[in-house]
Protein backbone atom coordinates (compact mmCIF):
# COMPACT_ATOMS: atom_id res chain seq x y z
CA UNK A 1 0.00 0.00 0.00
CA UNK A 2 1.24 3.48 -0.94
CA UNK A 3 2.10 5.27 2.65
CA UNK A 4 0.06 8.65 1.48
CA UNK A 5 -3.03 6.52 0.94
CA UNK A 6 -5.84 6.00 3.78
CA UNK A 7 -8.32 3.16 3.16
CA UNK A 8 -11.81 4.52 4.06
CA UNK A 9 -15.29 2.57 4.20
CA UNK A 10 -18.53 3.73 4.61
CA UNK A 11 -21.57 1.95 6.47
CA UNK A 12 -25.13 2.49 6.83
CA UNK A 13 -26.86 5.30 5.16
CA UNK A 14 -23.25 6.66 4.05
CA UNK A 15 -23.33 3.49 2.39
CA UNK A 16 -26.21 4.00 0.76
CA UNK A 17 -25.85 7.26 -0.31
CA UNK A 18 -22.42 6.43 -2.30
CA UNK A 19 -24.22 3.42 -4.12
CA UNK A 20 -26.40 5.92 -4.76
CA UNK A 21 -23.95 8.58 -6.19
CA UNK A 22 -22.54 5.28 -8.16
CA UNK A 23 -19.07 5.48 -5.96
CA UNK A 24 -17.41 2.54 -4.12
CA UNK A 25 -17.74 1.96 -0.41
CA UNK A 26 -14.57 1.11 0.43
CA UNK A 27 -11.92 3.17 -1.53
CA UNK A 28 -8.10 4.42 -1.14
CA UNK A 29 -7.98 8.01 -0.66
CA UNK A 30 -4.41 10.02 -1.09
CA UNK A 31 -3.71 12.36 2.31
CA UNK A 32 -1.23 14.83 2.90
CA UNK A 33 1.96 13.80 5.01
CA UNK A 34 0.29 15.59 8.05
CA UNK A 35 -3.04 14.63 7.34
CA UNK A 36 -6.83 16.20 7.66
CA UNK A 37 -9.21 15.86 10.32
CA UNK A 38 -12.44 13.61 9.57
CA UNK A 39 -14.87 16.66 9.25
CA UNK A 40 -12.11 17.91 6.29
CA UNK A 41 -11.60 14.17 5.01
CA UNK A 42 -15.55 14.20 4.76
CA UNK A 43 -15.83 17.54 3.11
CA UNK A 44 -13.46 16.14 0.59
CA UNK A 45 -15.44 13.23 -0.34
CA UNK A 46 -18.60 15.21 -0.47
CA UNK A 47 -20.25 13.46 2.37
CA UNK A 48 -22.62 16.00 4.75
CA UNK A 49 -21.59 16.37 8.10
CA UNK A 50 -24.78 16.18 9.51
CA UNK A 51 -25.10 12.46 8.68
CA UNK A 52 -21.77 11.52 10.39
CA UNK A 53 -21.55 10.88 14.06
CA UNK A 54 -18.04 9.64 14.46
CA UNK A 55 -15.02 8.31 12.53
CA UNK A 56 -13.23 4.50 13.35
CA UNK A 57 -9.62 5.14 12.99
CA UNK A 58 -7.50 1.86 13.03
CA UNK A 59 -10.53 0.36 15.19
CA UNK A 60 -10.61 2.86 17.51
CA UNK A 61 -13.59 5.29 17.53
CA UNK A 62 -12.62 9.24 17.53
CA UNK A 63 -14.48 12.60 17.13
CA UNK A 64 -15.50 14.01 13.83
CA UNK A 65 -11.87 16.70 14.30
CA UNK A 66 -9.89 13.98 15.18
CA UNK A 67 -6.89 14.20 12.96
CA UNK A 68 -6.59 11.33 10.49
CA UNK A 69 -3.08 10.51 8.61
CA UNK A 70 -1.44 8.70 5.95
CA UNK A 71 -1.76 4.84 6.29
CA UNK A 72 -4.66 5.27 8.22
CA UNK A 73 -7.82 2.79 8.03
CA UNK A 74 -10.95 4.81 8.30
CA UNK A 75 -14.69 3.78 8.60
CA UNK A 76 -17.18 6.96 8.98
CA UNK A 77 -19.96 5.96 11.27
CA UNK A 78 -23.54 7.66 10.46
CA UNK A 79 -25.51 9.81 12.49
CA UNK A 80 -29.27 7.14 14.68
CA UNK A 81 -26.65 4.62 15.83
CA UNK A 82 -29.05 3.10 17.97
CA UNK A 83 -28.42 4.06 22.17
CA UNK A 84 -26.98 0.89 23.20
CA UNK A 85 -24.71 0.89 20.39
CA UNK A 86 -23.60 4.24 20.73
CA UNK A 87 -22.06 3.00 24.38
CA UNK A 88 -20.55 -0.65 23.28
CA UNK A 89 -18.73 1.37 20.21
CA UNK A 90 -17.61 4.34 21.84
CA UNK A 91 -20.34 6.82 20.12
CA UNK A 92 -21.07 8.32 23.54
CA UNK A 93 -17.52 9.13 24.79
CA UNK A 94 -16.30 10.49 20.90
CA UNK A 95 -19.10 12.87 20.53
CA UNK A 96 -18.83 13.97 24.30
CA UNK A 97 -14.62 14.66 23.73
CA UNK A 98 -15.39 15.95 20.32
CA UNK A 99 -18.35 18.68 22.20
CA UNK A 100 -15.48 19.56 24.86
CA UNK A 101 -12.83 20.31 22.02
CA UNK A 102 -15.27 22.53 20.16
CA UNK A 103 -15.73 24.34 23.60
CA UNK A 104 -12.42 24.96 24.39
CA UNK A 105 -11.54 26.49 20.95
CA UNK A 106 -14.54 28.76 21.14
């Protein structure tokens, strides 16, 4: 694999809405050496924020301004995970670290 490339997959109505658009699901995507957060990464591929709740990165869940590099494997994670789920995958604590960023940059 080519180190500037980050794999990236997309589930659940992401999913659907790049079947729709006729793209692939799971897809290399070329990053610059010090990388882009996931709200920039999704801006990029044309995917609306407001659908997104969180971002896998290398199996670990992280905020939507978590910074994602080269290498990486990504999986954006869309916005109704059901409430138990949101707990078991990390939903809960993400969004709540993600909130407290936004906070302390405002």
């Amino acid at each position: 694999m080519d180190h500037s490339v980050a794999t990236v997959r997309l589930f659940g109505a992401l999913h659907t809405l790049q079947k729709e658009r006729g793209g692939e699901t799971m897809f290399e995507v070329e990053l610059p050496p010090g990388g882009v957060t996931g709200a920039e990464l999704a801006t990029m591929l044309d995917l609306p924020l407001s659908m997104i709740e969180g971002v896998f990165c290398n199996r670990t869940v992280r905020p939507i301004g978590y910074r994602l590099m080269p290498g990486d494997r990504i999986a954006f994670v869309p916005e109704g995970t059901p409430g138990p789920h949101r707990f078991f995958l990390g939903l809960y604590a993400a969004g709540k670290e993600g909130a407290e960023a936004d906070e302390s940059a405002s």
